[in-house]
Protein backbone atom coordinates (compact mmCIF):
# COMPACT_ATOMS: atom_id res chain seq x y z
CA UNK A 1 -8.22 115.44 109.50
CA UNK A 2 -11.90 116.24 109.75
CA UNK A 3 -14.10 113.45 111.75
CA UNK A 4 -15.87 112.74 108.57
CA UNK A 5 -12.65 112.08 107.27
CA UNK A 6 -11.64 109.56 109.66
CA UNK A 7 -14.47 107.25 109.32
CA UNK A 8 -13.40 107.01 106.21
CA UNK A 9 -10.13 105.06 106.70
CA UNK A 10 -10.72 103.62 110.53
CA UNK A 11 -11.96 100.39 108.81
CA UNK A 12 -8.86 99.88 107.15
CA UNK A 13 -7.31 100.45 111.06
CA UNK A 14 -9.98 97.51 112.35
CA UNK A 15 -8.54 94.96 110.54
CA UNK A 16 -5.00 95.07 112.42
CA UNK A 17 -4.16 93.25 115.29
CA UNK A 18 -4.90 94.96 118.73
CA UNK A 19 -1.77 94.84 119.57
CA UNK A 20 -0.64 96.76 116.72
CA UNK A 21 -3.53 99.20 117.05
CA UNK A 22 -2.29 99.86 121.08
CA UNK A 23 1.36 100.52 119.95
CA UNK A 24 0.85 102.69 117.07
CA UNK A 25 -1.75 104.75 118.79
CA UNK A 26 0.70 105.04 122.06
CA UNK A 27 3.54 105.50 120.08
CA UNK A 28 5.91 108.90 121.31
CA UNK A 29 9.01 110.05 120.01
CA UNK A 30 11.74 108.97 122.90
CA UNK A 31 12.46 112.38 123.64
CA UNK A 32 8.59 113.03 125.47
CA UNK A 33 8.52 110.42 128.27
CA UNK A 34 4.71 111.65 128.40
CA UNK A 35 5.66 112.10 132.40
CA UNK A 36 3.85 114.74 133.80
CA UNK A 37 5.65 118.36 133.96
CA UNK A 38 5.79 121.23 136.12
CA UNK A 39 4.54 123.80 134.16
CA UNK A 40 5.05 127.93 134.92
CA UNK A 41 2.27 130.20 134.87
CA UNK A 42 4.44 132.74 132.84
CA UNK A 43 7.58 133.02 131.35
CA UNK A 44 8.82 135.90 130.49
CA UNK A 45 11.21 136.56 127.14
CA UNK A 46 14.87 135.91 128.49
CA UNK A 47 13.28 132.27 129.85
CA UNK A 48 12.55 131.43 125.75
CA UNK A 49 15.51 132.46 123.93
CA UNK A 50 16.67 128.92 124.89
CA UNK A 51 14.05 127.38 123.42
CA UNK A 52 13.57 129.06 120.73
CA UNK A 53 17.00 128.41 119.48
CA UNK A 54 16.63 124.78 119.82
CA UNK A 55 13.63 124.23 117.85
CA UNK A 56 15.43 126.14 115.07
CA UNK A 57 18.14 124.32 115.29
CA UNK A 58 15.80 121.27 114.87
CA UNK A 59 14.47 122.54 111.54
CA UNK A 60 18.31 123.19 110.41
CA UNK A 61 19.12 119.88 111.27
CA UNK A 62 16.26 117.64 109.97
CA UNK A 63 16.72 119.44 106.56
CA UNK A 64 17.20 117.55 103.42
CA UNK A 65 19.98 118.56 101.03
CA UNK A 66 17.28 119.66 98.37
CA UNK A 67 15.54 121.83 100.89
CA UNK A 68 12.90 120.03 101.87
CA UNK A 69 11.21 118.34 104.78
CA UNK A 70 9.67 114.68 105.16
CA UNK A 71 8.83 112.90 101.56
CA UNK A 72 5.99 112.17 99.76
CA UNK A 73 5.48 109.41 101.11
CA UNK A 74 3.10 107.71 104.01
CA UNK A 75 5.08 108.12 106.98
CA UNK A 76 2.93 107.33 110.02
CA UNK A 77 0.72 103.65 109.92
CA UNK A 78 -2.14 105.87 111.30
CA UNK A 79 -2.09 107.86 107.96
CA UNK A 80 -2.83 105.08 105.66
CA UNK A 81 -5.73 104.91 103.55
CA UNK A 82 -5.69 108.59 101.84
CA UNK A 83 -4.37 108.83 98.32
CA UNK A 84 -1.21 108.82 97.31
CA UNK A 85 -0.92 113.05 96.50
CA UNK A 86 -2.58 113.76 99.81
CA UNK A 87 1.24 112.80 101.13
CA UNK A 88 2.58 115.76 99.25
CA UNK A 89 -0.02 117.84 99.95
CA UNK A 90 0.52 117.22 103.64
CA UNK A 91 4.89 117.56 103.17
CA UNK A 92 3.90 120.97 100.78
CA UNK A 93 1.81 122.40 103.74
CA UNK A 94 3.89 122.03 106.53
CA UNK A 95 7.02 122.63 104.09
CA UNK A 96 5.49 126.32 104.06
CA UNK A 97 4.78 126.75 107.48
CA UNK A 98 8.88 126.12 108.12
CA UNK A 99 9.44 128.79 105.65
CA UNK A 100 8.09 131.39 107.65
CA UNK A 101 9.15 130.04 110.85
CA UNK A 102 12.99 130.39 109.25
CA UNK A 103 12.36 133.57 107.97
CA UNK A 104 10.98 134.92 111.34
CA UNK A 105 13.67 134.23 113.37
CA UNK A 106 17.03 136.32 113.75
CA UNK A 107 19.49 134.92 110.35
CA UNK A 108 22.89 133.55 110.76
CA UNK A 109 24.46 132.46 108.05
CA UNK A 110 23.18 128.49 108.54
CA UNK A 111 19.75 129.55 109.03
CA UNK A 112 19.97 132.00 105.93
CA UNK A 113 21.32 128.94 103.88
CA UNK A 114 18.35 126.42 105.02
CA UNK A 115 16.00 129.68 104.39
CA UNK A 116 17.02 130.26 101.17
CA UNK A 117 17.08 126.37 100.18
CA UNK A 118 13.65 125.67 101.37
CA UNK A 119 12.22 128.54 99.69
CA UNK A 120 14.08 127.55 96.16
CA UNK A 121 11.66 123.99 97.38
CA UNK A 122 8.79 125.75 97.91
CA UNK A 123 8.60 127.47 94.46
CA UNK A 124 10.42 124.43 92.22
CA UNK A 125 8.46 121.85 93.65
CA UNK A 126 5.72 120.41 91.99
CA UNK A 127 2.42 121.86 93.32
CA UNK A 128 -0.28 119.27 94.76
CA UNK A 129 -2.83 117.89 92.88
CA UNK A 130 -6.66 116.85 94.24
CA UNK A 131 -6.12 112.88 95.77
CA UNK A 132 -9.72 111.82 95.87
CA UNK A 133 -13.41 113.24 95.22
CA UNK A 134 -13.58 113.94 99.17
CA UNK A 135 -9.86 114.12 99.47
CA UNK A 136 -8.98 117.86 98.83
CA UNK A 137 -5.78 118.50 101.03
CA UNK A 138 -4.24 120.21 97.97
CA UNK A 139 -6.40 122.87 99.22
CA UNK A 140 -4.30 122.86 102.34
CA UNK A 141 -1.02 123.28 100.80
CA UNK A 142 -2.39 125.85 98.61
CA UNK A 143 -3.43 128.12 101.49
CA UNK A 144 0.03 127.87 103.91
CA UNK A 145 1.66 128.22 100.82
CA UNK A 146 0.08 130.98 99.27
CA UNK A 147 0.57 132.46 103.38
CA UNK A 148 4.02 131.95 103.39
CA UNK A 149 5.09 133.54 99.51
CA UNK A 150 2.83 136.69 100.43
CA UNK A 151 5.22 137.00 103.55
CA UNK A 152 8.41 136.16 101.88
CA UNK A 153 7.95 139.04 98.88
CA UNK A 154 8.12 141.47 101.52
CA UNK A 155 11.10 140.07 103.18
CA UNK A 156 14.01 142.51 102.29
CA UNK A 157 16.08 139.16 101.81
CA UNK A 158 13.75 138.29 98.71
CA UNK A 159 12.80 141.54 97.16
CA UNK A 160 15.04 141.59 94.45
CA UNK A 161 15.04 139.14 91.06
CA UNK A 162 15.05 136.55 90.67
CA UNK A 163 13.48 136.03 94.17
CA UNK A 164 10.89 138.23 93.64
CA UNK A 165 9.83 137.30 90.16
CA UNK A 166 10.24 133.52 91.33
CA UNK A 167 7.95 133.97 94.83
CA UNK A 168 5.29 136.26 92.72
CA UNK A 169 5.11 133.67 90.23
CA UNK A 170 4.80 130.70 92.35
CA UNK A 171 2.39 132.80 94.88
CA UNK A 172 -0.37 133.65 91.65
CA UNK A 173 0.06 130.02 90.94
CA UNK A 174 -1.73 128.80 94.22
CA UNK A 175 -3.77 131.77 94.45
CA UNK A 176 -5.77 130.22 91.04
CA UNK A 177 -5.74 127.41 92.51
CA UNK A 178 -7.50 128.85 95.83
CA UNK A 179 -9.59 130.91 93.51
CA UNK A 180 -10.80 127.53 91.20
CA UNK A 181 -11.21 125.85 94.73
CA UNK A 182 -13.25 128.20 97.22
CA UNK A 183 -16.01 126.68 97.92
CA UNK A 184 -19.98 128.06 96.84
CA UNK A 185 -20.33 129.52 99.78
CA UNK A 186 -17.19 131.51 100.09
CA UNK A 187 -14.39 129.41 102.17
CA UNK A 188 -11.97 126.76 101.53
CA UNK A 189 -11.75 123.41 103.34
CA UNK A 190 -9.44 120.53 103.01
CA UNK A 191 -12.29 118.12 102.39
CA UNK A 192 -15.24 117.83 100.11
CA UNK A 193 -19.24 116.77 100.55
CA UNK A 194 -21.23 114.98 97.85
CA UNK A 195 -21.83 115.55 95.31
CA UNK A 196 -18.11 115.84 94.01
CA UNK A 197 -18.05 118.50 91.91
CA UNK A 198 -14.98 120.91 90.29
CA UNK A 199 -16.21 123.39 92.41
CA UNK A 200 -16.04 122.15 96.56
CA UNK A 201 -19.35 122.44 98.97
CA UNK A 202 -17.89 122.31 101.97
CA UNK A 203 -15.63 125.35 103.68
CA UNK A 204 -14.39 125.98 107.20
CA UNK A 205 -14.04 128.85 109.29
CA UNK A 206 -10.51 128.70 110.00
CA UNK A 207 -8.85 127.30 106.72
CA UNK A 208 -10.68 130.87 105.55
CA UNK A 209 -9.52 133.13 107.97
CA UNK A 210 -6.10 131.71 107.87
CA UNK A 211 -5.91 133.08 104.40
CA UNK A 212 -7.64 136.17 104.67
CA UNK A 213 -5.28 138.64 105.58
CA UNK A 214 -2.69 137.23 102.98
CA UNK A 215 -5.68 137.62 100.34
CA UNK A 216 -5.28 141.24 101.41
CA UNK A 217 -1.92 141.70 101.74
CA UNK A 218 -1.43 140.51 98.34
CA UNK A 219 -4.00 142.81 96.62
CA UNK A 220 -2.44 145.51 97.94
CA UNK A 221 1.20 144.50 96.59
CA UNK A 222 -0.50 144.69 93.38
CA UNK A 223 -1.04 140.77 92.56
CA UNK A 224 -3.88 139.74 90.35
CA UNK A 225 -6.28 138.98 93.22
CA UNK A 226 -9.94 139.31 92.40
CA UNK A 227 -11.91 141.14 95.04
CA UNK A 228 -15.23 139.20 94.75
CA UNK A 229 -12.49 136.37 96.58
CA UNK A 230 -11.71 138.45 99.01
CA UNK A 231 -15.38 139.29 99.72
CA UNK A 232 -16.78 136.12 99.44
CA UNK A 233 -14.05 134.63 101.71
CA UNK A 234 -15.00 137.98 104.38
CA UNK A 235 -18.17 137.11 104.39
CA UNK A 236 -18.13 133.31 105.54
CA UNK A 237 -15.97 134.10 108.02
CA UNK A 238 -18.27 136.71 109.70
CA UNK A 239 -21.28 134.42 109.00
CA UNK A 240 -19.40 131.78 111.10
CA UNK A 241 -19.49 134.14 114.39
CA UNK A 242 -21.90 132.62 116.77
CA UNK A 243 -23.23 134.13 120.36
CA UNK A 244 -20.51 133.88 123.45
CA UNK A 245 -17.31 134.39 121.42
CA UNK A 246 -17.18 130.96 119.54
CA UNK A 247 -16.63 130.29 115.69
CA UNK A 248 -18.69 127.62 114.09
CA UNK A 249 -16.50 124.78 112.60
CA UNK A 250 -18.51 125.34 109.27
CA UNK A 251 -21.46 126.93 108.14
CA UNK A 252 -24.73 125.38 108.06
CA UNK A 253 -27.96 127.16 107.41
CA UNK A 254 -29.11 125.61 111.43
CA UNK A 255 -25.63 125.95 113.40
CA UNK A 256 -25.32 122.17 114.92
CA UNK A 257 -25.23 122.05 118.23
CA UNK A 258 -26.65 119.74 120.52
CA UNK A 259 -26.40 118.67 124.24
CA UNK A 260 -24.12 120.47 126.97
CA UNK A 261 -20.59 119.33 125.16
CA UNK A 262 -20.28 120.35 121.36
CA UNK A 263 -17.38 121.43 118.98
CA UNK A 264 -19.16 124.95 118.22
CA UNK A 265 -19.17 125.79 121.95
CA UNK A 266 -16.94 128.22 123.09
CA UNK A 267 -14.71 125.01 124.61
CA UNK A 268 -14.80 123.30 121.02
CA UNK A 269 -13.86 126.34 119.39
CA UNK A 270 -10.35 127.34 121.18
CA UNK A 271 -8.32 126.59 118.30
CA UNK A 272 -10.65 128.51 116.28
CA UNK A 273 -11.44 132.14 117.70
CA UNK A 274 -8.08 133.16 117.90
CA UNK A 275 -7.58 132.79 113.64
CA UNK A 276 -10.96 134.17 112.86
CA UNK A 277 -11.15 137.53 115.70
CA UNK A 278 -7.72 138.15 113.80
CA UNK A 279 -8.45 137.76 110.29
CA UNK A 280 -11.45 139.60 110.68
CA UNK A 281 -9.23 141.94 112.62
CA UNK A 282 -6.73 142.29 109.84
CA UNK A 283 -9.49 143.13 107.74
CA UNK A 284 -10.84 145.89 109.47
CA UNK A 285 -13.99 144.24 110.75
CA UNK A 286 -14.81 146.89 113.67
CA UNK A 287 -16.69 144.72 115.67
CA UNK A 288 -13.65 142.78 116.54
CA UNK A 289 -12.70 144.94 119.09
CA UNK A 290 -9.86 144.89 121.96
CA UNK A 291 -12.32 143.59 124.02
CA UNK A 292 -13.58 141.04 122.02
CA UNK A 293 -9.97 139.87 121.60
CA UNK A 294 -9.23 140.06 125.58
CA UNK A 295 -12.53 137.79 125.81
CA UNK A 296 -11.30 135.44 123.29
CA UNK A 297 -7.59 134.63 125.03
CA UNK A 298 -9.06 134.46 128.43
CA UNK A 299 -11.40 131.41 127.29
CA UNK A 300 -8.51 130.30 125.30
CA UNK A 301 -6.87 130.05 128.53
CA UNK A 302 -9.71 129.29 130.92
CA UNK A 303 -10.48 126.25 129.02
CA UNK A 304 -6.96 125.04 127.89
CA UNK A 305 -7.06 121.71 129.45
CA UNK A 306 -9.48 120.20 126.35
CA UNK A 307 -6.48 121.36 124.09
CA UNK A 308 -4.11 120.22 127.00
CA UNK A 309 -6.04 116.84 127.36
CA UNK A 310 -6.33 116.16 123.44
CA UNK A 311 -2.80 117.11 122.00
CA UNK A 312 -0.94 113.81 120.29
CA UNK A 313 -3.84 111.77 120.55
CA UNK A 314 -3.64 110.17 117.03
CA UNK A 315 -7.98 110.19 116.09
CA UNK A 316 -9.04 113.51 114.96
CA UNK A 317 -11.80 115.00 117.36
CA UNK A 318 -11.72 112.80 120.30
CA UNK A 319 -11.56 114.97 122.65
CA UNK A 320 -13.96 116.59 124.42
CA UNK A 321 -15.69 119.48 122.50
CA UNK A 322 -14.50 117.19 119.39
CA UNK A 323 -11.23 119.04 119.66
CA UNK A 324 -8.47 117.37 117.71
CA UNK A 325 -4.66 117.49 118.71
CA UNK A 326 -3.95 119.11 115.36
CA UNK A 327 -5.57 122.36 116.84
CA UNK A 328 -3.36 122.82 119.37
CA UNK A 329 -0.31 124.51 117.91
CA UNK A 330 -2.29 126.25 115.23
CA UNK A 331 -4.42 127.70 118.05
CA UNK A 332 -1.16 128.91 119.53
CA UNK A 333 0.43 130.22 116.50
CA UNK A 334 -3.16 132.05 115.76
CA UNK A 335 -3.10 133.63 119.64
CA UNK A 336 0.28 134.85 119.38
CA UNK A 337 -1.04 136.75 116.28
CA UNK A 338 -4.18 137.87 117.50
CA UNK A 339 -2.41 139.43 120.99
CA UNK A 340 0.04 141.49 118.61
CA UNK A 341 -3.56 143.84 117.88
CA UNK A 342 -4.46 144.59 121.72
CA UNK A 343 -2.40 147.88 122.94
CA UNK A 344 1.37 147.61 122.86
CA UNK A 345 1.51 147.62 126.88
CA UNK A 346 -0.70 144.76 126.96
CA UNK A 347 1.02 142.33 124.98
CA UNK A 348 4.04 140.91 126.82
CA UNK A 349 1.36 139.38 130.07
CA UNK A 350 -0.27 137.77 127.34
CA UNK A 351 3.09 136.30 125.59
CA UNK A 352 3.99 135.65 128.98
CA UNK A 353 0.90 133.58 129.40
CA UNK A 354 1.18 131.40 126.04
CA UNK A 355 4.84 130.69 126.67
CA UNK A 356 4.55 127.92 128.72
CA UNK A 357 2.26 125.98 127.07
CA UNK A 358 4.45 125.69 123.81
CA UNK A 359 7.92 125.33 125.79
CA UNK A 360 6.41 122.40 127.75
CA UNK A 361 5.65 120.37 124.51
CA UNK A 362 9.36 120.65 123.14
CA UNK A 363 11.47 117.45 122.62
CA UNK A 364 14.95 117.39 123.88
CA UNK A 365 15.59 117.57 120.37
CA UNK A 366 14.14 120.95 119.91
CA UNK A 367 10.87 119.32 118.18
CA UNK A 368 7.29 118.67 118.85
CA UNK A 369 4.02 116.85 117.46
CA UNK A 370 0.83 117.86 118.30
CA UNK A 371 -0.92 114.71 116.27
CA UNK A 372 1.17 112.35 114.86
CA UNK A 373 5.38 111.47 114.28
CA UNK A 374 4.75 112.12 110.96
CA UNK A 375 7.88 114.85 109.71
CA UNK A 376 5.15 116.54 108.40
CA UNK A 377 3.26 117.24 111.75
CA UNK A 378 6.52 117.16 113.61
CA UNK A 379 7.75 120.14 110.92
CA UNK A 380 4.54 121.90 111.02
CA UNK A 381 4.64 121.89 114.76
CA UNK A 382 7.65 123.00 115.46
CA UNK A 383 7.17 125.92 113.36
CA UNK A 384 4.49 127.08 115.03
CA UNK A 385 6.28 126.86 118.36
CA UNK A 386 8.87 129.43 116.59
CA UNK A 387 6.51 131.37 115.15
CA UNK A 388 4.49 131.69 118.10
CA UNK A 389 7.76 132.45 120.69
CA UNK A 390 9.11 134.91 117.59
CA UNK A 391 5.93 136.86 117.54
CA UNK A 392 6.30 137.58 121.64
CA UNK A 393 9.98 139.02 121.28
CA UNK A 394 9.34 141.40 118.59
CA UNK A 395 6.66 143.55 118.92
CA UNK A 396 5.19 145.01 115.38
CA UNK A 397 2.46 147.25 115.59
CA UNK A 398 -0.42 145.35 112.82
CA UNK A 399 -2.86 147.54 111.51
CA UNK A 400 -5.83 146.83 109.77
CA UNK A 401 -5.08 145.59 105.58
CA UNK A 402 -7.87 147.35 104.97
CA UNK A 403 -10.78 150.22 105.95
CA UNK A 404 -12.89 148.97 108.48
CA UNK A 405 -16.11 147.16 107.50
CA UNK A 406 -19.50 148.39 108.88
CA UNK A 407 -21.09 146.05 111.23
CA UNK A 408 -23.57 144.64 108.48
CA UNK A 409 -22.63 142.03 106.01
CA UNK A 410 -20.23 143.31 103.10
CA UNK A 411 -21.01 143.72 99.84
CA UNK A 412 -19.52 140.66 97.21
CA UNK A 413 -20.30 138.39 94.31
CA UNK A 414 -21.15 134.83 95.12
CA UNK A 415 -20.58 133.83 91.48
CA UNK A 416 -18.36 130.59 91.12
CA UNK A 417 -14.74 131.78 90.18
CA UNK A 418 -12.56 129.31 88.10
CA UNK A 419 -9.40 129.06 86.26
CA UNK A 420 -7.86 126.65 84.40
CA UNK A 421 -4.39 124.99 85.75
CA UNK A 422 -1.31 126.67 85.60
């Protein structure tokens, strides 16, 4: 949730009790006693397997019969106030995100049946609608989604009908829907500016980049993607590169930064680099070289205390830098990725490194919440903690989806692309 976003709905929050206000904002699963932990500097792979198995196993077991995860419904009192579909949206999005966790991790024959359930979910269930004029978290859904069906086509497991015909099918859906919904200036966003038109005006850095390499990936399994998206969606997310290593939060003609302590400082942007130096990575930017990459995961780490300080505190962007707990998995997830493109022999310190600080969050249960106990943040969570530890005990060499850009601006169509609904 966007700060804008929250000032929506806090006055709804004002009119409870105190008291009410003090529990639900302090409220923890029982399993994290919030007490303060010992934490390693590095663990290495045989310390995770553990771990990693757990939060699995926490995915297998809070499973519904039909597949899914969470409901539809508002689950956490610190959620009210959005519209009804924004619910879905929310379960949809972090539904997807599980997907790929399951599908990363080694199969036995319970994880291959909760794999294969939640991706008959993923492509039966309905797809999310816009909630509001602001409200666009369909857009959300859309883009994990979208993420996770590029991935599972190439999984041998789904390559065959009617998989394959059902995942291609479902995957063009939310690309049109991406396509009708990327913003005038090239990106997507989960939230809309006045005026409230068809076609969004707002975009963020990372909701692009996050989608970017799947864009890629999908034109070149032959999908129906058009390349003035592609370009379009390039080109914000190389516009958003600012001086020192940091990714603006959006663009804005004048980037917004004021006094010593702002979100598109290097410190505000932690949860941000890591996604955009490896989308534009992926797609062969050449300017996003090894060393830019080192310099990005040693501020990630150099500053991790704002992520440290602002994880599971329930208002979006409190934190210093205006970092919001939301970030702080997705950061991980994003840094796992972005160390699998520095030199093979590299990789494992770095792993080594983010370890910790995803093992240390983990329930007894095997789950975690970065924001809220909402299923849907407690799903999406823990599937970044397994995607994140699954990424540091295989090592697959990435290279670039496409040829590598020159360092100017690339070449693409800013007209408005729309579709009508599947």
């Amino acid at each position: 949730m966007s700060l804008r976003a929250w000032t929506k709905v806090l006055p709804l929050a004002s009119a409870a009790p105190l008291a009410l206000l003090l529990l639900i904002g302090s409220a923890r699963p029982p399993q994290d006693s919030g007490a303060p932990q010992r934490v390693p500097e590095h663990l290495s792979r045989e310390e995770v397997y553990t771990d990693l198995d757990r939060a699995v196993q926490y995915l297998v077991d809070t499973q519904a019969e039909t597949g899914r995860w969470g409901t539809r419904a508002c689950e956490s009192l610190l959620d009210l106030g959005f519209a009804t579909e924004t619910y879905h949206a929310y379960q949809f999005g972090a539904h997807a995100v599980a997907c790929m966790a399951l599908a990363a991790v080694s199969e036995t024959s319970e994880r291959r049946i909760a794999l294969e359930n939640a991706v008959h979910w993923l492509c039966g269930s309905p797809i999310p609608t816009r909630g509001d004029d602001w409200d666009i978290d369909n857009v959300w859904s859309a883009l994990y989604g979208f993420v996770a069906l590029v991935d599972l086509v190439q999984d041998e497991r789904f390559a065959r009908d009617p998989w394959k015909a059902g995942l291609e099918r479902r995957g063009q859906q939310l690309y049109r829907l991406l396509a009708r919904y990327q913003a005038l200036s090239g990106g997507w966003a989960y939230y809309d500016d006045p005026p409230f038109l068809r076609t969004p005006t707002w975009a963020t850095s990372f909701c692009t980049a996050l989608v970017l390499p799947s864009l890629l990936e999908a034109q070149a399994l032959g999908w129906d993607i058009d390349e003035r998206v592609i370009a379009r969606a390039l080109k914000y997310v190389r516009r958003c590169a600012m001086p020192g290593g940091a990714y603006a939060y959006d663009l804005t003609p004048i980037p917004r930064i004021s006094g010593v302590e702002h979100i598109n400082l290097i410190q505000g942007s932690l949860g941000r680099t890591q996604v955009c130096n490896w989308a534009l990575a992926r797609a062969g930017v050449q300017s996003i070289t090894p060393d830019v990459i080192r310099a990005g995961l040693d501020a990630f780490f150099d500053y991790h205390g704002f992520l440290d300080h602002v994880r599971t505190r329930p208002i979006p962007h409190e934190g210093f830098y205006a970092n919001a707990g939301y970030f702080y998995f997705f950061g991980h997830y994003y840094a796992a990725q972005v160390i699998g493109l520095l030199p093979e022999d590299e990789r494992e310190a770095w792993h080594a490194r983010l370890r910790p600080h995803l093992t240390k969050t983990m329930w007894a249960n095997g789950g975690a919440s970065d924001f809220l106990d909402a299923p849907y943040a407690i799903t999406a969570s823990t599937s970044y903690i397994i995607l994140a530890l699954s990424l540091g005990l295989e090592e697959p060499d990435q290279e670039p989806d496409q040829e590598p850009e020159p360092d100017g601006e690339p070449d693409g169509e800013t007209s408005v692309l729309t579709d009508d609904d599947d």
